[in-house]
N, C-alpha and C. Protein backbone atom coordinates (compact mmCIF):
# COMPACT_ATOMS: atom_id res chain seq x y z
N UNK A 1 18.25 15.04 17.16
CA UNK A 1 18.10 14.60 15.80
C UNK A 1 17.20 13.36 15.78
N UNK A 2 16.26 13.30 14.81
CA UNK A 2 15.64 12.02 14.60
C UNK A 2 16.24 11.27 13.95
N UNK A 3 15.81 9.54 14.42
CA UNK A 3 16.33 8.88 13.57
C UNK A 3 15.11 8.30 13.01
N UNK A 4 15.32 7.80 11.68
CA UNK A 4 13.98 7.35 10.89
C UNK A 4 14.64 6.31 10.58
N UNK A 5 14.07 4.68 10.59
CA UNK A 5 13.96 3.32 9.88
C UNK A 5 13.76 3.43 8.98
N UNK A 6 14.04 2.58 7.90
CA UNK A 6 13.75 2.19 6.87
C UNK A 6 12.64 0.90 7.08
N UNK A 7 11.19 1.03 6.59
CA UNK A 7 10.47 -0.18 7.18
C UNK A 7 11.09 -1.42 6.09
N UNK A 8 11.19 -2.51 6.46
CA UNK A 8 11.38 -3.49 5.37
C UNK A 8 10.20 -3.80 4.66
N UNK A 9 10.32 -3.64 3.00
CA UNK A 9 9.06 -3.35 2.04
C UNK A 9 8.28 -4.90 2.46
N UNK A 10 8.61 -6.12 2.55
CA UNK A 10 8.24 -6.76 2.35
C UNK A 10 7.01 -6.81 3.61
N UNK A 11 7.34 -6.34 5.19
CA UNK A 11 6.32 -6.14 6.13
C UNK A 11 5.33 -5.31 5.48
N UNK A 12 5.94 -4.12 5.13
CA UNK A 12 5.02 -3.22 4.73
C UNK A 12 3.43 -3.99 3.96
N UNK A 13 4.21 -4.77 3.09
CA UNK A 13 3.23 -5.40 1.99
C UNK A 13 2.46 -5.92 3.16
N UNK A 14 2.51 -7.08 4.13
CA UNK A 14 1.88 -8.09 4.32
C UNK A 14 0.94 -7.15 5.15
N UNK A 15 1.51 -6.01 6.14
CA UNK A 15 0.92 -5.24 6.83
C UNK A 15 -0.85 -4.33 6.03
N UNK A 16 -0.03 -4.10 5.10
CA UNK A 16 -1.32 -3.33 4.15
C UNK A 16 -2.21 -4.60 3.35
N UNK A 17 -1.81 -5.77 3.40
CA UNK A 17 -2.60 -6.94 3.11
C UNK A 17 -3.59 -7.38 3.76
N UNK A 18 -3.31 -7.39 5.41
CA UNK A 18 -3.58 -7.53 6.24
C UNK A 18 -4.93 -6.21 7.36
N UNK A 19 -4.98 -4.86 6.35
CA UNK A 19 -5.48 -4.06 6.87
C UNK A 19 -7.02 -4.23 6.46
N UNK A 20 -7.63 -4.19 7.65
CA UNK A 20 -9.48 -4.11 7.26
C UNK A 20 -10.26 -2.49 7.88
N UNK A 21 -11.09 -2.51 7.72
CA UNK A 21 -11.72 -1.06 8.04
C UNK A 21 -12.57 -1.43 9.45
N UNK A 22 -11.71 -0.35 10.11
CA UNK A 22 -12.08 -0.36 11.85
C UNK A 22 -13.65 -0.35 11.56
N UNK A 23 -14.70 -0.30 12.77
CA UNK A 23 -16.15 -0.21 12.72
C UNK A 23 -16.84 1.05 12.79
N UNK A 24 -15.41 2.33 12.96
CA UNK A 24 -16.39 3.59 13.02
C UNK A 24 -15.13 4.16 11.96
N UNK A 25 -15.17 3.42 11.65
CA UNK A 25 -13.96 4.37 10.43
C UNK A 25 -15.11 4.71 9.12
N UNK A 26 -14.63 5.57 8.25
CA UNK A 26 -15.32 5.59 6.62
C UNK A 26 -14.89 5.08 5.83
N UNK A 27 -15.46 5.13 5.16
CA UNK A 27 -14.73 4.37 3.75
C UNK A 27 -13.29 5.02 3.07
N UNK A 28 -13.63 6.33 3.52
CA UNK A 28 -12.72 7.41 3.07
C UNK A 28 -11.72 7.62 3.83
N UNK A 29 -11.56 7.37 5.12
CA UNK A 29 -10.55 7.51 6.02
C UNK A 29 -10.17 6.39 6.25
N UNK A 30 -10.33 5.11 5.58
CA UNK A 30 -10.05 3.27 5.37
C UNK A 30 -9.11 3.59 4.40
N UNK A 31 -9.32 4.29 3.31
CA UNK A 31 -8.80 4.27 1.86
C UNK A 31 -7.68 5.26 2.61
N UNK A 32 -7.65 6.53 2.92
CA UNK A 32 -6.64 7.19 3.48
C UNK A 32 -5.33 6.66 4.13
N UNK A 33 -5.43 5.49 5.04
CA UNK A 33 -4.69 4.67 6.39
C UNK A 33 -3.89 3.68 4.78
N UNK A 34 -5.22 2.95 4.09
CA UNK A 34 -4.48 2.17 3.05
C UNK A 34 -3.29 2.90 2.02
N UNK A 35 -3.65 3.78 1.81
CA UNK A 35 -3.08 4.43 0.70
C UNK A 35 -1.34 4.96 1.71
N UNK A 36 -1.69 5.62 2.55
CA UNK A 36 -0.61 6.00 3.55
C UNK A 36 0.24 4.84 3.78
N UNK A 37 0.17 3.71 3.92
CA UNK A 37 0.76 2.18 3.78
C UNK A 37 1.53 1.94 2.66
N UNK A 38 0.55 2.33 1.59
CA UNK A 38 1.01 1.68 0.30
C UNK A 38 2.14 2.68 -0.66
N UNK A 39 2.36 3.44 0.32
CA UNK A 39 3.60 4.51 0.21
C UNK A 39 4.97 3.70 0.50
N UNK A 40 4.54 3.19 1.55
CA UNK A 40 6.29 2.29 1.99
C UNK A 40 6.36 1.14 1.03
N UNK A 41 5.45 0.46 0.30
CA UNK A 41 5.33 -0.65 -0.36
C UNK A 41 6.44 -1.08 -1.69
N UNK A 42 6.24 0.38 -2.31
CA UNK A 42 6.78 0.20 -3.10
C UNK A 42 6.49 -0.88 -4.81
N UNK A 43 5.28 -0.30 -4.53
CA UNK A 43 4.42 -1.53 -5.87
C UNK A 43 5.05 -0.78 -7.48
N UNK A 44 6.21 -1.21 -7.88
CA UNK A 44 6.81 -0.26 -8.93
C UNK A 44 7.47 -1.33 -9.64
N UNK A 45 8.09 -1.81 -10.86
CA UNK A 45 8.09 -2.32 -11.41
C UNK A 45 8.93 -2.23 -12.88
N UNK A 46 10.08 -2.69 -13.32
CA UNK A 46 10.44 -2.03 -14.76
C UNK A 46 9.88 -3.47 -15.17
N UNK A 47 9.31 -2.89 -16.85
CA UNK A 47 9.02 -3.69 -17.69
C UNK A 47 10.41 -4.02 -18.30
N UNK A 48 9.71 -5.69 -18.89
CA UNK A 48 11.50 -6.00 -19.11
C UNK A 48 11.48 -5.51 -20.62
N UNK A 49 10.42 -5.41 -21.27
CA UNK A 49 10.36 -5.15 -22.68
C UNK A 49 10.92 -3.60 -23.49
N UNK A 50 9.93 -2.86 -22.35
CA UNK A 50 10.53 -1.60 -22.66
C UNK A 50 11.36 -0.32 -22.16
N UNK A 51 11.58 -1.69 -20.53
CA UNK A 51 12.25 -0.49 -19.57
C UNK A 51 11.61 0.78 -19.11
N UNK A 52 10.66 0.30 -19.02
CA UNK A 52 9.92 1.95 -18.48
C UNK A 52 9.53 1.47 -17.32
N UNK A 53 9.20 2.21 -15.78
CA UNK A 53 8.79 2.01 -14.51
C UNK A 53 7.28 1.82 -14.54
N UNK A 54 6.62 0.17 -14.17
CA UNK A 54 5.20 0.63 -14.50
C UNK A 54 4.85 0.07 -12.67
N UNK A 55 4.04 1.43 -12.44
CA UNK A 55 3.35 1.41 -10.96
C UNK A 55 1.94 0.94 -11.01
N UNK A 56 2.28 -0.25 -10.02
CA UNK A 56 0.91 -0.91 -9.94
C UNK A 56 -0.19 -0.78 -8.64
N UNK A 57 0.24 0.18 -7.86
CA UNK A 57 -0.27 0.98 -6.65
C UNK A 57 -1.57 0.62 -6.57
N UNK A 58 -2.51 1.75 -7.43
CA UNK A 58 -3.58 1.35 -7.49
C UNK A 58 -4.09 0.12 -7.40
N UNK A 59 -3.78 -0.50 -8.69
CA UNK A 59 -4.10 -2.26 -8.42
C UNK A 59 -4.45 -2.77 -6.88
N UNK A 60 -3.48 -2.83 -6.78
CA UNK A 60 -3.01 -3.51 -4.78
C UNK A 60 -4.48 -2.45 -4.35
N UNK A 61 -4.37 -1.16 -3.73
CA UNK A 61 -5.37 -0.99 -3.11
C UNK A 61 -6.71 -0.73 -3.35
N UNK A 62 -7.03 -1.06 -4.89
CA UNK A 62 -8.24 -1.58 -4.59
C UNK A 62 -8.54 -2.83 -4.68
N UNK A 63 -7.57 -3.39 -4.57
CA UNK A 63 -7.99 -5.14 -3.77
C UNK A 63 -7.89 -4.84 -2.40
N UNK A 64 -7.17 -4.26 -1.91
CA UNK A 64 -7.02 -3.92 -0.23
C UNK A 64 -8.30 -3.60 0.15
N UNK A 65 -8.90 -2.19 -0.13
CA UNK A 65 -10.17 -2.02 0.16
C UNK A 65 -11.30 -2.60 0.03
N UNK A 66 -11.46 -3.54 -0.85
CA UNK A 66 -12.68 -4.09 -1.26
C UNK A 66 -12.46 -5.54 -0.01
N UNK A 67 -11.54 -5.83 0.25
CA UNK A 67 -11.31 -6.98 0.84
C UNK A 67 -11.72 -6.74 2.31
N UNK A 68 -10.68 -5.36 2.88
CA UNK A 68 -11.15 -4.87 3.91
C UNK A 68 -12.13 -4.21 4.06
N UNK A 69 -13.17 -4.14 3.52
CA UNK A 69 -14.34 -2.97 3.52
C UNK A 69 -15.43 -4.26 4.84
């Protein structure tokens, strides 16, 4: 049987903060590794106004990429 961790979100974050694009990587397989990260992250959010879940995913990685590019 496997056992699977739970990563703690908060590494996760600093980890995908922290990610830049190797020297033979693409842009497209940079964005792939980021996006695969930003799965454990958990960038989700209730508004307090209207109670609805607002995901801010995107946001985060394209600051990730542009930073790491």
């Amino acid at each position: 049987m496997l056992d699977v961790r739970k990563e703690n979100v908060m590494v996760a974050r600093v980890n995908l903060a922290n990610k830049r694009q190797d020297r033979d990587d693409t842009v497209h397989s940079f964005g792939a590794r980021i996006r695969g990260q930003a799965n454990i992250c958990k960038y989700e959010m209730q508004c307090p106004n209207c109670a609805t879940n607002v995901n801010y995913t995107a946001n985060i990685l394209r600051d990730v990429l542009i930073k790491g590019l």
